[in-house]
C-alpha atoms as a PDB file:
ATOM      1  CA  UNK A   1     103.755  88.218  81.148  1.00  0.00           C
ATOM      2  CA  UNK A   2     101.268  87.137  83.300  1.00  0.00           C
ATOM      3  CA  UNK A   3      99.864  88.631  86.876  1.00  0.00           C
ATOM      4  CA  UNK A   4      97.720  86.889  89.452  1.00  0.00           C
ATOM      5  CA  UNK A   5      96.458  87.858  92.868  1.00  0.00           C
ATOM      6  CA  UNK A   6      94.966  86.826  95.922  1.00  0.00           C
ATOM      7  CA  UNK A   7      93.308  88.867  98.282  1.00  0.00           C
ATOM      8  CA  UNK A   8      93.150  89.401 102.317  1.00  0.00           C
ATOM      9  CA  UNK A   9      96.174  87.123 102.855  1.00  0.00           C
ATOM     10  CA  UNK A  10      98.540  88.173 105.463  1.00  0.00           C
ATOM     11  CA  UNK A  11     102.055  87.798 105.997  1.00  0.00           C
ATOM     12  CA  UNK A  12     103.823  85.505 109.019  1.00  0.00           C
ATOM     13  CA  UNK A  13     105.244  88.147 111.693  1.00  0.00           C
ATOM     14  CA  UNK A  14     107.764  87.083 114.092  1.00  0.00           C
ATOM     15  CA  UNK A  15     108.967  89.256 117.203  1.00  0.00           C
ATOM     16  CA  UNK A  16     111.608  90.432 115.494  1.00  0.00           C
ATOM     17  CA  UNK A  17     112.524  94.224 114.390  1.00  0.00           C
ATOM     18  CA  UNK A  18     109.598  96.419 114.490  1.00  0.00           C
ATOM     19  CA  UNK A  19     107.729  94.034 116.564  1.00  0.00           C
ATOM     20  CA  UNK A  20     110.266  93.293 118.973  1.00  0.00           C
ATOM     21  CA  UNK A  21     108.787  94.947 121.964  1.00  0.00           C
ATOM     22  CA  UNK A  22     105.435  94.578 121.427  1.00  0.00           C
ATOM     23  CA  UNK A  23     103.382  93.401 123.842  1.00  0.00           C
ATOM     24  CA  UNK A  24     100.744  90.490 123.836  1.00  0.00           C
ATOM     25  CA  UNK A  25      99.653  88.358 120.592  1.00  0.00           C
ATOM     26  CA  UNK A  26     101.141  90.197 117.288  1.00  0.00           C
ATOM     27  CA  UNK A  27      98.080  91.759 115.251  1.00  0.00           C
ATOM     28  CA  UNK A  28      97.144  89.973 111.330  1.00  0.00           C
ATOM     29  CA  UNK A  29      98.073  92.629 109.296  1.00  0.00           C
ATOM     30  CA  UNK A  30      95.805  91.764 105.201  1.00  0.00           C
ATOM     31  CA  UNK A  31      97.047  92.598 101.854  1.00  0.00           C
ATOM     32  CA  UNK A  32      97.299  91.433  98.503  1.00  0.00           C
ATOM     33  CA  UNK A  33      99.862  88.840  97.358  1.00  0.00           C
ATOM     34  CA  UNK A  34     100.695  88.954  93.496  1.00  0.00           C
ATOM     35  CA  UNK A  35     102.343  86.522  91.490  1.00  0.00           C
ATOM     36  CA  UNK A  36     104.337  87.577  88.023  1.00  0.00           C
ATOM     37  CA  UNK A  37     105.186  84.927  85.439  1.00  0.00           C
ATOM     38  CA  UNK A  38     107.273  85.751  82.527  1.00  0.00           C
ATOM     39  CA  UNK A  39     107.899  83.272  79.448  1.00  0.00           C
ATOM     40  CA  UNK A  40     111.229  84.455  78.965  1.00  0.00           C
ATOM     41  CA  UNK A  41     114.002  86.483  80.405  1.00  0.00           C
ATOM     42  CA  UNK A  42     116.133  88.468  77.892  1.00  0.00           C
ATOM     43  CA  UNK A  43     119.541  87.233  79.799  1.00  0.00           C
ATOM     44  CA  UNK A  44     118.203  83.822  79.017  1.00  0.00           C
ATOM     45  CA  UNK A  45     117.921  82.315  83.028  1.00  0.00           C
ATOM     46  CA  UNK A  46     115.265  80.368  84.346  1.00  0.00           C
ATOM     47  CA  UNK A  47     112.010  82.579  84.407  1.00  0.00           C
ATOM     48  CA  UNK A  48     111.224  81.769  87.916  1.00  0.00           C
ATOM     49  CA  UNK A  49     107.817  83.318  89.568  1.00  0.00           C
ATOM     50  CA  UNK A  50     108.272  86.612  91.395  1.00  0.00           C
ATOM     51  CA  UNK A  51     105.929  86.807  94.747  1.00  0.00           C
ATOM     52  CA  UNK A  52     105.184  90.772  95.756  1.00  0.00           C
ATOM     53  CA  UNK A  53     103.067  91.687  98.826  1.00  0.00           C
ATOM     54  CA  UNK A  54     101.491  94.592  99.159  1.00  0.00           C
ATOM     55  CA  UNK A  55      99.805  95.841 102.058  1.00  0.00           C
ATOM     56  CA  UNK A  56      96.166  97.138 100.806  1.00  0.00           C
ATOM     57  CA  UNK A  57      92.952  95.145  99.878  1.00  0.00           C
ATOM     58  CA  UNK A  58      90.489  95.061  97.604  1.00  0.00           C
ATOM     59  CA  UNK A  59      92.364  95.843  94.929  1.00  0.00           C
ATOM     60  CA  UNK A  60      91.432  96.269  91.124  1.00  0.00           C
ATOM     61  CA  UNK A  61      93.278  95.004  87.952  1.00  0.00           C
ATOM     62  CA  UNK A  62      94.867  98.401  87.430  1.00  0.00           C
ATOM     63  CA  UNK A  63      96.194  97.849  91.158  1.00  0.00           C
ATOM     64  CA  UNK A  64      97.702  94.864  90.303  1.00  0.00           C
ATOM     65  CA  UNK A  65      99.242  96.434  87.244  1.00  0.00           C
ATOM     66  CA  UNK A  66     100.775  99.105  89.164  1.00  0.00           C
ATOM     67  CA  UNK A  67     101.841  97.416  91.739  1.00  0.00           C
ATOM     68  CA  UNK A  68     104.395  94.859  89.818  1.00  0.00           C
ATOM     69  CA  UNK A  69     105.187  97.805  87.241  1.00  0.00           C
ATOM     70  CA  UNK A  70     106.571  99.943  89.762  1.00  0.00           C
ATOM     71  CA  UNK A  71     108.343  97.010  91.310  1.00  0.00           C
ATOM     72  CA  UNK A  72     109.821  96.582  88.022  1.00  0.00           C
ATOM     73  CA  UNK A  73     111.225 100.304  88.187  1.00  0.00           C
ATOM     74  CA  UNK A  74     112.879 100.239  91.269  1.00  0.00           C
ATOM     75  CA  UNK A  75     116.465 100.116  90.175  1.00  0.00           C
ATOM     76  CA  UNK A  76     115.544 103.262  88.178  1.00  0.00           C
ATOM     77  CA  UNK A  77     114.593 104.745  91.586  1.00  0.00           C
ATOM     78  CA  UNK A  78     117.760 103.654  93.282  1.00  0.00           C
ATOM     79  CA  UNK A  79     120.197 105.519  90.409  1.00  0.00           C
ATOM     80  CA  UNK A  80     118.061 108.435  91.136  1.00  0.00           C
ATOM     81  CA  UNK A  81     118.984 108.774  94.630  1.00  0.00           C
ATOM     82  CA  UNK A  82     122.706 107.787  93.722  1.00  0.00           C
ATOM     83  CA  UNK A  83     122.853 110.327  91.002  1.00  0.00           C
ATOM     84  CA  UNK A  84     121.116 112.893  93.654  1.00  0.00           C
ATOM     85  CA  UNK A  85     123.555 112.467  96.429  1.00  0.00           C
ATOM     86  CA  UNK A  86     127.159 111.070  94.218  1.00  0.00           C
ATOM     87  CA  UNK A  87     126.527 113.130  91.267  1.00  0.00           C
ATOM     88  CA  UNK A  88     124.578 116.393  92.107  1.00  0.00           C
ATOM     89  CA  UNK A  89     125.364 116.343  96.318  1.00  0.00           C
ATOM     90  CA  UNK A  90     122.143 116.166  97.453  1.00  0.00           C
ATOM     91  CA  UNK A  91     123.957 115.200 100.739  1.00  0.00           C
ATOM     92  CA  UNK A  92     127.176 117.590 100.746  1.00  0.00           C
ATOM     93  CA  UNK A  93     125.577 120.745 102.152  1.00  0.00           C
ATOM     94  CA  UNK A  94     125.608 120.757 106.224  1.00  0.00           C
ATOM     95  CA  UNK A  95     122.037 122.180 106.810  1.00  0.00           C
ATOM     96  CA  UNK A  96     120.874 123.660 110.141  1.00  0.00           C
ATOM     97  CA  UNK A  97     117.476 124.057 109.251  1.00  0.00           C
ATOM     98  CA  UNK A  98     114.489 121.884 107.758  1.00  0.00           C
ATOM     99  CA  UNK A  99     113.487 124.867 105.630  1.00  0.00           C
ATOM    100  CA  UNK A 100     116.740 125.032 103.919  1.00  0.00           C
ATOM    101  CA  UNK A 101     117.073 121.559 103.218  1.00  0.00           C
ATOM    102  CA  UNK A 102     113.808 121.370 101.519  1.00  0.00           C
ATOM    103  CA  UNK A 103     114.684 123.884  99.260  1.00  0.00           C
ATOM    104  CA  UNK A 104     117.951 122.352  98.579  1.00  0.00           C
ATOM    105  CA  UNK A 105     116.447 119.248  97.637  1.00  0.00           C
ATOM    106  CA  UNK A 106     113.929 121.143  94.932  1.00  0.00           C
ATOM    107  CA  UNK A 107     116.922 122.512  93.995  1.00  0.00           C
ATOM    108  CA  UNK A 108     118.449 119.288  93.322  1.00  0.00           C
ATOM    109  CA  UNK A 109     115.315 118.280  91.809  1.00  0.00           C
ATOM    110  CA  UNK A 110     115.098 121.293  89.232  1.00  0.00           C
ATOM    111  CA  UNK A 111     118.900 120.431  88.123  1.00  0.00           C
ATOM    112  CA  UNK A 112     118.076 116.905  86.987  1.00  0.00           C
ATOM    113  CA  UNK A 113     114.710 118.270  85.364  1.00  0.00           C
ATOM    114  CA  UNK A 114     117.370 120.018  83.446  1.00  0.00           C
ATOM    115  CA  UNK A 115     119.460 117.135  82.891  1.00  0.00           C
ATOM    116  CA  UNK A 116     116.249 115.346  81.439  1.00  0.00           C
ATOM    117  CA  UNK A 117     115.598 117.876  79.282  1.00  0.00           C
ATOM    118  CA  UNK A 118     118.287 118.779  77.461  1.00  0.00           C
ATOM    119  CA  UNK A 119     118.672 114.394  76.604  1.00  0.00           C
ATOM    120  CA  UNK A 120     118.239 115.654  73.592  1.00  0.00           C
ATOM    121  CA  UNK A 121     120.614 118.462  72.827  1.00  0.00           C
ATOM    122  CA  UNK A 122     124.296 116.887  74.885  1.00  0.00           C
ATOM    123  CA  UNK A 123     126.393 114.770  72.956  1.00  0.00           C
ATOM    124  CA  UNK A 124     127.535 112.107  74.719  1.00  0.00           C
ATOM    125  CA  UNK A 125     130.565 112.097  75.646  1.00  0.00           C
ATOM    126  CA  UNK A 126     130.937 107.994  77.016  1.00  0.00           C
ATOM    127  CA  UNK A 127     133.910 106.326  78.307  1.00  0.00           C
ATOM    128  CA  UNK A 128     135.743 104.083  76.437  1.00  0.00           C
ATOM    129  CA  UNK A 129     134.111 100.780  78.056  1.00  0.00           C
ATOM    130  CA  UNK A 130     130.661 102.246  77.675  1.00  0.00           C
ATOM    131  CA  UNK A 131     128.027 101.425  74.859  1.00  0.00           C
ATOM    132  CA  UNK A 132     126.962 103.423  72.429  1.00  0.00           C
ATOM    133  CA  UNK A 133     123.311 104.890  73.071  1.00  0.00           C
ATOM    134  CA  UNK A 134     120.851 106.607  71.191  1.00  0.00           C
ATOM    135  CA  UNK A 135     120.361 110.612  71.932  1.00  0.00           C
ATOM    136  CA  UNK A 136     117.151 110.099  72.921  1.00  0.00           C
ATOM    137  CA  UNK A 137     117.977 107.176  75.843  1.00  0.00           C
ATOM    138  CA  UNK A 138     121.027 109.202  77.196  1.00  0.00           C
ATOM    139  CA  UNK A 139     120.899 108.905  81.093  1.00  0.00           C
ATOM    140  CA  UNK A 140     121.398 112.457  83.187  1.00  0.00           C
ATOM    141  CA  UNK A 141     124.772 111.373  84.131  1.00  0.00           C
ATOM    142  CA  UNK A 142     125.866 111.295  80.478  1.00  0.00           C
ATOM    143  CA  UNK A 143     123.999 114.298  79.835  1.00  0.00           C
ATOM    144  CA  UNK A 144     125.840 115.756  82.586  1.00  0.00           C
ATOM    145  CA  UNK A 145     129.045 115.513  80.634  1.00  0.00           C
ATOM    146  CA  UNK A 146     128.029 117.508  77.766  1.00  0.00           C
ATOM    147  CA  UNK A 147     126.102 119.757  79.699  1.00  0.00           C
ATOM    148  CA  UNK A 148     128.526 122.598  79.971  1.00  0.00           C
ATOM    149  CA  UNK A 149     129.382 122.953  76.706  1.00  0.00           C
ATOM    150  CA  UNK A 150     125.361 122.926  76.095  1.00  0.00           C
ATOM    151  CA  UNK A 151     125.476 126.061  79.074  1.00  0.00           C
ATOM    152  CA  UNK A 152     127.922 128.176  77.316  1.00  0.00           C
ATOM    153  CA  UNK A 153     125.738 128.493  73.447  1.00  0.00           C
ATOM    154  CA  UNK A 154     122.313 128.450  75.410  1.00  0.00           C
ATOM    155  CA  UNK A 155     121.167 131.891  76.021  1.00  0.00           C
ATOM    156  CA  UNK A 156     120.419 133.445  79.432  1.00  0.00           C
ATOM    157  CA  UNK A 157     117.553 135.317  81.234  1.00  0.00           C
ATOM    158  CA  UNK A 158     119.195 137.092  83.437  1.00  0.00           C
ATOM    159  CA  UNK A 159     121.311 140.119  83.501  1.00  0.00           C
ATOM    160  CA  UNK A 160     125.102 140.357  83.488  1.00  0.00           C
ATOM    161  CA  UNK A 161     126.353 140.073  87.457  1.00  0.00           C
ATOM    162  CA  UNK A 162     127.419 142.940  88.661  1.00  0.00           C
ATOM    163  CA  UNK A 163     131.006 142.540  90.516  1.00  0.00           C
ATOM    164  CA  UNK A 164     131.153 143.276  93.832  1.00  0.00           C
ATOM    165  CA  UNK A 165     133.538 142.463  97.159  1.00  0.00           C
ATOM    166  CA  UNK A 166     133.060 140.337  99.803  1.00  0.00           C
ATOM    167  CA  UNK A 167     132.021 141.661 103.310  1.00  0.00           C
ATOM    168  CA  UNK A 168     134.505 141.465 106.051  1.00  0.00           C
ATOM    169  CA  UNK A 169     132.715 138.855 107.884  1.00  0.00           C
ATOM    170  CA  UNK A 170     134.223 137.593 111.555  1.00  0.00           C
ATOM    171  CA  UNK A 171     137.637 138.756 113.025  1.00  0.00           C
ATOM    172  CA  UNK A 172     140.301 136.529 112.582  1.00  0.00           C
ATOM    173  CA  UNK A 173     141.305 134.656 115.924  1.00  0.00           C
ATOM    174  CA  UNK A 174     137.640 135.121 117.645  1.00  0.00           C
ATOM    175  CA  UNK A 175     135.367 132.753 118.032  1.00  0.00           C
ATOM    176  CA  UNK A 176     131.720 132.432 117.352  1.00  0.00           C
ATOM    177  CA  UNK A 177     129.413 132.813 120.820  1.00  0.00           C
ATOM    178  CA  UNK A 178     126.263 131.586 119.119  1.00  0.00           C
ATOM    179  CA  UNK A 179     125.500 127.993 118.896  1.00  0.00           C
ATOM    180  CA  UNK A 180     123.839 126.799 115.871  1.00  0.00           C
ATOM    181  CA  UNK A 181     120.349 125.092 116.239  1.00  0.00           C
ATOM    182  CA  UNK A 182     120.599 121.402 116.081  1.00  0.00           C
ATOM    183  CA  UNK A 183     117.626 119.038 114.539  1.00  0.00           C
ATOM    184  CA  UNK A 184     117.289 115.529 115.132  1.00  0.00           C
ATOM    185  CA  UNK A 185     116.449 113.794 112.014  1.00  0.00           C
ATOM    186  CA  UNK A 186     115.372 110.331 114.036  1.00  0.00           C
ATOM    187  CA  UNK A 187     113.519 107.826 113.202  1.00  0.00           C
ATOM    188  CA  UNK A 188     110.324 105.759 113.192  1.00  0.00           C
ATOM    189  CA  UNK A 189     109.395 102.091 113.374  1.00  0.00           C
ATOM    190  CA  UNK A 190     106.632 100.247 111.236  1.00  0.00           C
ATOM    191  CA  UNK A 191     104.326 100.499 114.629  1.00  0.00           C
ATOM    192  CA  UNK A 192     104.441 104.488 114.211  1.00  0.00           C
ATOM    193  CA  UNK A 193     106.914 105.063 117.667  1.00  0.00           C
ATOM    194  CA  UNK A 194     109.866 107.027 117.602  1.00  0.00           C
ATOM    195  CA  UNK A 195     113.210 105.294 117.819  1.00  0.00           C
ATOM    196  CA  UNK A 196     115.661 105.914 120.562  1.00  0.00           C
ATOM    197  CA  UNK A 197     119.286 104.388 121.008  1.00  0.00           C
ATOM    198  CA  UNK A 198     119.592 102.615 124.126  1.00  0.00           C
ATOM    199  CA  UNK A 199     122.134 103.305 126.493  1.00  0.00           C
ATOM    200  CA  UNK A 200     124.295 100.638 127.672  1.00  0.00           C
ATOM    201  CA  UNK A 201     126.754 102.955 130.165  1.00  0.00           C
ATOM    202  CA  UNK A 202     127.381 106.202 131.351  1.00  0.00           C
ATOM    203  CA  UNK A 203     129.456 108.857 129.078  1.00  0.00           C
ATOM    204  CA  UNK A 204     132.820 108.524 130.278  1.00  0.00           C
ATOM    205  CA  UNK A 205     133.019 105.001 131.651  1.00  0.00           C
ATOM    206  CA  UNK A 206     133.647 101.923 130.838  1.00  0.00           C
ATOM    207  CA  UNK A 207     131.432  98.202 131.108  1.00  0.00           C
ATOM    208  CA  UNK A 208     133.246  96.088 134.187  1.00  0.00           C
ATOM    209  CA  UNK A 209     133.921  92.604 132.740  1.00  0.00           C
ATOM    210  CA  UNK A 210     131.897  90.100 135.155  1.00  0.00           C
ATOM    211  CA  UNK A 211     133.889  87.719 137.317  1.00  0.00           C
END
């Protein structure tokens, strides 16, 4: 494997996206454009060149290195977020506030720690169409499997729970007079504004069809 770079070169923008309502001549924007050649691909296909851009300058060998590397780990990244929102419903809970969704997402985070670390210790439980795989190499979804009967022979911390009822909580029939606080999530464009949806008509009525 072989990586080569050039640096300052900048990229072609069009006013399209991002740069859509910009105004006057669109700015050069330098980085460093790396090239990756492999002599061989284990699946056997034509070991074509693979162009990355990244958007700093000056940058060192161990820049370079880190740059392609972590391009090479992004489908690791991307089964992280599925397992996070499929598996462990990192998305499920209906927050109201942004303190309570960052500590359900280090929640979330913790509970795959402790899928990594117990790799180990599950047996893997597979599917009939999956491959065998070492215990060491298990992923946190097949850990996941053999996780609870890992939860029931590992000891505890923490005391018995005590039982307890429920409180009565709201009447039945009435209604609740306090709205809930809403947060907009929103977003933001490459140039750093905030983006808003654009209104086409009123709420309520409908576009007249010209002619």
């Amino acid at each position: 494997m072989t990586a080569r770079a050039w640096d300052r070169l900048h990229p072609r923008l069009t006013k399209r996206a991002a740069w859509l309502d910009h105004d006057g001549p669109l700015p050069i924007i330098e980085g460093t454009v790396i090239r990756l050649n492999v002599e061989r691909l284990p699946s056997g296909r034509d070991n074509k060149p693979l162009w990355l851009w990244w958007s700093r300058i000056d940058a060192t060998p161990a820049d370079v290195d880190r740059c392609w590397q972590a391009f090479l780990r992004r489908f690791d990244l991307e089964h992280t977020f599925r397992l996070f929102k499929q598996t462990l419903g990192w998305t499920k809970p209906r927050l109201r506030i942004p303190e309570a969704a960052e500590r359900w997402t280090w929640l979330v985070i913790t509970a795959h720690t402790q899928l990594r670390l117990a790799r180990s210790l599950a047996v893997d439980l597979r599917r009939p169409w999956e491959k065998k795989t070492e215990p060491h190499k298990l992923t946190p979804a097949r850990v996941r499997r053999g996780f609870r009967n890992l939860h029931a022979k590992s000891p505890s911390p923490a005391s018995a729970p005590k039982p307890s009822r429920p409180g009565p909580g709201r009447p039945a029939g009435s209604k609740n007079r306090r709205s809930a606080a809403r947060h907009d999530v929103g977003r933001v464009l490459a140039t750093g504004e905030a983006y808003t949806r654009p209104s086409h008509h009123k709420k309520g009525t409908k576009p007249r069809r010209a002619g």
